[in-house]
Protein backbone atom coordinates (compact mmCIF):
# COMPACT_ATOMS: atom_id res chain seq x y z
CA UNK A 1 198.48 86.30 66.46
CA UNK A 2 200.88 86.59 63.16
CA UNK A 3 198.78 88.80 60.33
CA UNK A 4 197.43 87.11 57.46
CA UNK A 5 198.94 88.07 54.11
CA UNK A 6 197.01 90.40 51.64
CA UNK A 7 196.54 89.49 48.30
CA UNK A 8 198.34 92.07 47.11
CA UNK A 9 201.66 91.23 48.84
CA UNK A 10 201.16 87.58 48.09
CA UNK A 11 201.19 88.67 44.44
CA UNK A 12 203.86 90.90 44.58
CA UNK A 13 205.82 88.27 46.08
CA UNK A 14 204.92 85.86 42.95
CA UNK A 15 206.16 89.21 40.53
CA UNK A 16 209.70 89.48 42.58
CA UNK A 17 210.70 85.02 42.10
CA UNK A 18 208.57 84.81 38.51
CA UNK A 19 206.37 81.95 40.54
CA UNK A 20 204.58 80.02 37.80
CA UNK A 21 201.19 80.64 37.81
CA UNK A 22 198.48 77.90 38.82
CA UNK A 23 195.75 78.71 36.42
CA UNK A 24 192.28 77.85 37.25
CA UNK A 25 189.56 76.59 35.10
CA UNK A 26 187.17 79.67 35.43
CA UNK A 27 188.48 82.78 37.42
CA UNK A 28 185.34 84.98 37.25
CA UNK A 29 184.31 87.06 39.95
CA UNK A 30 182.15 86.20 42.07
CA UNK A 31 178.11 85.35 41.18
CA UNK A 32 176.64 87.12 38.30
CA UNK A 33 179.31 90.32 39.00
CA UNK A 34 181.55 90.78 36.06
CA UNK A 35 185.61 92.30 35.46
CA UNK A 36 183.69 95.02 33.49
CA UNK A 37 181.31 96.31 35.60
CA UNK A 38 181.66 99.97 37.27
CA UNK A 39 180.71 100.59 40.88
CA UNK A 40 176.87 101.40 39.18
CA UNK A 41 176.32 97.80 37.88
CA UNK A 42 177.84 96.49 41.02
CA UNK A 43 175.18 98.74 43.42
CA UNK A 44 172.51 97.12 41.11
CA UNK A 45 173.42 93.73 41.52
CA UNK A 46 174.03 93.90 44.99
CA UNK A 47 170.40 95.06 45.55
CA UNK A 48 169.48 92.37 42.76
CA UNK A 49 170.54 89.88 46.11
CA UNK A 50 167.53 88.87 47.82
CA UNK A 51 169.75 87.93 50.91
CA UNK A 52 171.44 91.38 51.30
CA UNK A 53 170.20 93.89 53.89
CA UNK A 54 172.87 96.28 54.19
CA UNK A 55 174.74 98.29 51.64
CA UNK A 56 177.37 101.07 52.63
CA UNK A 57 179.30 103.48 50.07
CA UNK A 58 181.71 105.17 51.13
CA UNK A 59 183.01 108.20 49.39
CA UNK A 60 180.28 110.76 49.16
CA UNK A 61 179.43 112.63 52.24
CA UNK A 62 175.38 111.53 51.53
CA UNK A 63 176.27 107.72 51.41
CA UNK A 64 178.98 107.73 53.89
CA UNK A 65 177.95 105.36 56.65
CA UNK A 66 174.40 105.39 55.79
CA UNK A 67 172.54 101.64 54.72
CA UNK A 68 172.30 102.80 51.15
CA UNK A 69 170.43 99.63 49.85
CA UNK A 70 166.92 102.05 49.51
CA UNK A 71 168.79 103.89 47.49
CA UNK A 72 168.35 104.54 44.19
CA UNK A 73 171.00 104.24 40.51
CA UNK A 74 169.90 108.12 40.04
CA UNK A 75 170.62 108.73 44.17
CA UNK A 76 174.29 106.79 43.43
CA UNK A 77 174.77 108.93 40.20
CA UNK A 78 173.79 112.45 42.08
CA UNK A 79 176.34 111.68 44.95
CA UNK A 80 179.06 110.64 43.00
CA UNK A 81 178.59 113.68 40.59
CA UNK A 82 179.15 116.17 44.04
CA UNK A 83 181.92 113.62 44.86
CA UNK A 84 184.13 114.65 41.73
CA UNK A 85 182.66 118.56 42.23
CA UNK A 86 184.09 118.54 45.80
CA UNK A 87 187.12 117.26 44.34
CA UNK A 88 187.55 119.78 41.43
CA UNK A 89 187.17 123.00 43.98
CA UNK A 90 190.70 125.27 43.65
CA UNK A 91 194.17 123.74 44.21
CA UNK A 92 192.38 119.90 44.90
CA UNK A 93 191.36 120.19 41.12
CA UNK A 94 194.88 119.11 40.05
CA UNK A 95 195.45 116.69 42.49
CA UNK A 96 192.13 114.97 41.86
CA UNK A 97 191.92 115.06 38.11
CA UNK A 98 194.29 113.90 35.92
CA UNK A 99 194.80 113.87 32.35
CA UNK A 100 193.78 110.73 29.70
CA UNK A 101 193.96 110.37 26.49
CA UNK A 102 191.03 108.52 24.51
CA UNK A 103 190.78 106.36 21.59
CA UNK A 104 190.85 108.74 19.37
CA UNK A 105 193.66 110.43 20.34
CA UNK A 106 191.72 113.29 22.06
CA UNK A 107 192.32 114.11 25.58
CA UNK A 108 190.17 114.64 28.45
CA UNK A 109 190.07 114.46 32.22
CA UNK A 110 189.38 111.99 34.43
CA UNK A 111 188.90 111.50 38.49
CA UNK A 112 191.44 109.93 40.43
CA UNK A 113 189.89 109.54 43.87
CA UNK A 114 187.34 106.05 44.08
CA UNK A 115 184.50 105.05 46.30
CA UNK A 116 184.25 101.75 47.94
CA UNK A 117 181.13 99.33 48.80
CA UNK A 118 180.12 96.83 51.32
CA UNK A 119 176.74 94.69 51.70
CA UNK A 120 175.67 92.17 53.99
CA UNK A 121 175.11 89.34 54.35
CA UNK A 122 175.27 86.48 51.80
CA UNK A 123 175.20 83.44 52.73
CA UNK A 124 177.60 80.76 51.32
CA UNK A 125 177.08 76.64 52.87
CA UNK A 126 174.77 78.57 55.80
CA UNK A 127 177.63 81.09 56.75
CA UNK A 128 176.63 84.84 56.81
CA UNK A 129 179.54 87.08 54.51
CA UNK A 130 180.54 90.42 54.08
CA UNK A 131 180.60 91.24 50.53
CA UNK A 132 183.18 94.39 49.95
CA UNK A 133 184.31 96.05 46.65
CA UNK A 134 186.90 97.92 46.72
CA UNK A 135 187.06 100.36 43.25
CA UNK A 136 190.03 102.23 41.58
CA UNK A 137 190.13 104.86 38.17
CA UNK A 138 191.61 102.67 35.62
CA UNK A 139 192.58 105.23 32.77
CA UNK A 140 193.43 102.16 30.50
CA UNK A 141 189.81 101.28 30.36
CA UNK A 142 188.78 104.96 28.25
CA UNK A 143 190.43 102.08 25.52
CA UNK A 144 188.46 99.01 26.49
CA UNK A 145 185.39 99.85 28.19
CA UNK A 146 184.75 103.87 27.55
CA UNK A 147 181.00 103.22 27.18
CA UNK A 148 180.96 102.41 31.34
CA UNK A 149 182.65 105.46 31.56
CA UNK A 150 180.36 107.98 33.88
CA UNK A 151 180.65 111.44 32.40
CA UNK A 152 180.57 114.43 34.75
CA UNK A 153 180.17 117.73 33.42
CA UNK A 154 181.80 120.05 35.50
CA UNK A 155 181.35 124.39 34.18
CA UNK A 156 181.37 123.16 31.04
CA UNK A 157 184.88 120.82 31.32
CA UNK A 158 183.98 116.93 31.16
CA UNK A 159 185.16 114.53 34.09
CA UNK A 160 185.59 110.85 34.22
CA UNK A 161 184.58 108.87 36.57
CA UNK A 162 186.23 104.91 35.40
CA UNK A 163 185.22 103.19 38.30
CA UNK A 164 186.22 99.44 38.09
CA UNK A 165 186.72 97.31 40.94
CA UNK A 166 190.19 95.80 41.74
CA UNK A 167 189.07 93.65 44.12
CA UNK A 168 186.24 91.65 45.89
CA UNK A 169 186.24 90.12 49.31
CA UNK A 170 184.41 88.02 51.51
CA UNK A 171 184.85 87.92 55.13
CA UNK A 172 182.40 85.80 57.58
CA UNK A 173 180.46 87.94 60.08
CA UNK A 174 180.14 85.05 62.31
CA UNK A 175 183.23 83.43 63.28
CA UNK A 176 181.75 80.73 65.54
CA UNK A 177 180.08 79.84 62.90
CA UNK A 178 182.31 79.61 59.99
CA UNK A 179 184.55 77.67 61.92
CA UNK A 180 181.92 74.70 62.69
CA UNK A 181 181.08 74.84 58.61
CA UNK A 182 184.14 75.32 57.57
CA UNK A 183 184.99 72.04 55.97
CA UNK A 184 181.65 72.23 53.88
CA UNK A 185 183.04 75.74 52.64
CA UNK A 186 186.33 73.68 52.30
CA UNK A 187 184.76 71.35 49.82
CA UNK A 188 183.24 73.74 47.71
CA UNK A 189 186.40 75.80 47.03
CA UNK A 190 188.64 72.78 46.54
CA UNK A 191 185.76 71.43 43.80
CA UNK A 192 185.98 75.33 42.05
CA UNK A 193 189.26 75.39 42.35
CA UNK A 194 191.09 72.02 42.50
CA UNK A 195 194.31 73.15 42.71
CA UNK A 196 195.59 76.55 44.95
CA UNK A 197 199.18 76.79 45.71
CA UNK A 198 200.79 79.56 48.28
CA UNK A 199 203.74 81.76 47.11
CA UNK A 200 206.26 78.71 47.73
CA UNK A 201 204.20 76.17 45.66
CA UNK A 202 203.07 73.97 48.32
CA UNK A 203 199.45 73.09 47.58
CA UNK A 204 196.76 73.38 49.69
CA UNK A 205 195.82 70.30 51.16
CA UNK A 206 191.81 70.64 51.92
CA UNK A 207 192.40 71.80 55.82
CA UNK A 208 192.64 75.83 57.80
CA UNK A 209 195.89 77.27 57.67
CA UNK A 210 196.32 80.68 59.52
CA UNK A 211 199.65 81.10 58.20
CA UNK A 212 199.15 81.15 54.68
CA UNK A 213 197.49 82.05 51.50
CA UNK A 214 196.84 80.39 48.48
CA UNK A 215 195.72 81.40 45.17
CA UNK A 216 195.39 80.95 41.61
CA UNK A 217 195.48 83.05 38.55
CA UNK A 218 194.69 83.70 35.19
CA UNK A 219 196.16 86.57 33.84
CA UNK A 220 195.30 89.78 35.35
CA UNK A 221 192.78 87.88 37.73
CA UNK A 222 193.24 86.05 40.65
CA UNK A 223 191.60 83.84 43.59
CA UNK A 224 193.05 84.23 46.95
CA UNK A 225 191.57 81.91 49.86
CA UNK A 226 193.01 82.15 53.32
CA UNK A 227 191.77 78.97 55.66
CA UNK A 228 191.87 80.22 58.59
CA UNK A 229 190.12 78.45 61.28
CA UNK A 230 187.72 81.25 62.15
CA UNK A 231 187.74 83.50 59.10
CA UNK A 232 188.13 81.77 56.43
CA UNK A 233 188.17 84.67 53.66
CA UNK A 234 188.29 85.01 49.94
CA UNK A 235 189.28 87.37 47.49
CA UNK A 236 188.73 88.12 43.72
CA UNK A 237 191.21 90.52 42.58
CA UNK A 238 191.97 92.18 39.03
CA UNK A 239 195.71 93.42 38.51
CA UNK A 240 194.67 95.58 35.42
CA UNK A 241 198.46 94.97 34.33
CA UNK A 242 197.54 94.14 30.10
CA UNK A 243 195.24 97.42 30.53
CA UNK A 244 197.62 99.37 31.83
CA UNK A 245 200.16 98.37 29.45
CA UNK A 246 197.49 98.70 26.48
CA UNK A 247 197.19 102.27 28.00
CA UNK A 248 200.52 103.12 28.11
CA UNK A 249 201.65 101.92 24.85
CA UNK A 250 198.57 104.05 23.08
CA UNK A 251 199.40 106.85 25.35
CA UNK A 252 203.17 107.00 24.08
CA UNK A 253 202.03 106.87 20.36
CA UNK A 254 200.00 109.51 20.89
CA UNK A 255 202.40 111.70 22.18
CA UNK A 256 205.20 110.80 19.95
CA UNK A 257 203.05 111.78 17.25
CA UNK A 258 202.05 114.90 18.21
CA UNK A 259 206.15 115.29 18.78
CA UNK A 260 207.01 115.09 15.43
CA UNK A 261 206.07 118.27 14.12
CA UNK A 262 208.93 119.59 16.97
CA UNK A 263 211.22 117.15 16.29
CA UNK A 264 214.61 118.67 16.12
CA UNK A 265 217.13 115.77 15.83
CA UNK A 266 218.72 116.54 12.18
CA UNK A 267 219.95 119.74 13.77
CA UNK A 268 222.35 117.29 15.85
């Protein structure tokens, strides 16, 4: 069986030939999740889900594998909290915390390892999904969206914890049936999204295709179905590439500032 592409080498593939884009008309996320949220407002809204049942997190050891839904935004807080303070024991404390600088020009730390989550199901045109987040630190988003920021205090030395999700996907849990309601999936995708093109512009035309993927985009978002008979999946994914570059840009000012009062070039 040839491997389906990810998203992320079907974009990478658009960066390397300059593809132009396909933008869609809307390119949230899916249901009421938002680009902003951190992996706390995404645990609430997943239990928010009347249909979910399930909810893993894995990351801390007292989530790990475990169906978290009973827990609690406190219980999520607590274990990510001995998450970073694992991570900040002797020579890890480096590795796993890096340096940011904020808005104001001050600098702090911030947590570089992320946690993940998956609940199940929800159930789109009577097919039972896998709903999985996968998170990442995003040090551009001290600038944009500090206030989601979770702040760890750590012997008296604050630690970030910018958990923003790059990604969301949907997988079918039942493949026997996702392939009999496929087309009604089908419809509903092509009516979001009217147009979805794969990396060499040829537009999707409506039917399952196991050897491609099509998207669209909208800046640093993007769609990516993959109509595959069985398993036909989706993905949301965020490219944080105008963050990053907001990020870097600040960060560079910041430094060259504090620079000046060193600079040495008239001695040239």
């Amino acid at each position: 069986m040839i491997k389906r592409f990810s998203i992320i080498a079907v974009l990478g593939v658009i960066f390397v030939f300059n593809y132009n884009s396909v933008y869609a008309t809307s390119l949230s996320p899916y249901g009421k999740f938002e680009w902003s949220d951190n992996i706390v407002d995404v645990f609430r809204k997943l239990k928010e889900l009347k249909t979910i049942k399930e909810i893993s997190i894995d990351g801390p050891d007292n989530f790990d594998r475990v169906n978290a839904i009973e827990k609690s935004e406190d219980d999520l807080k607590a274990g990510i909290t001995d998450f970073v303070a694992k991570g900040a024991k002797g020579w890890r404390f480096s590795e796993y915390n890096k340096e940011v600088i904020l808005k104001d020009g001050k600098k702090s730390l911030y947590h570089v390892r992320a946690i993940n989550l998956k609940a199940q199901p929800i159930i789109l045109v009577g097919i039972p999904y896998r709903i999985s987040f996968k998170f990442a630190q995003v040090p551009g988003y001290v600038l944009t969206n500090y206030d989601k920021a979770i702040k760890i205090d750590l012997n008296g030395k604050e630690i970030l914890f910018l958990s923003q999700f790059t990604t969301i996907k949907l997988t079918p849990l039942d493949n026997e049936l996702a392939e009999a309601f496929h087309q009604k999936l089908f419809d509903v995708i092509r009516k979001k999204y009217p147009v979805l093109k794969d990396v060499f512009g040829h537009e999707w035309d409506g039917k399952p295709n196991s050897m491609a993927s099509y998207y669209s985009e909208d800046g640093d978002y993007s769609f990516g179905f993959f109509p595959d008979k069985q398993e036909p999946e989706m993905e949301y994914a965020n490219s944080f590439k105008s963050v990053e570059e907001m990020y870097n840009k600040h960060k560079n000012n910041i430094l060259s500032q504090e620079n000046k009062n060193s600079d040495s070039s008239s001695e040239l």
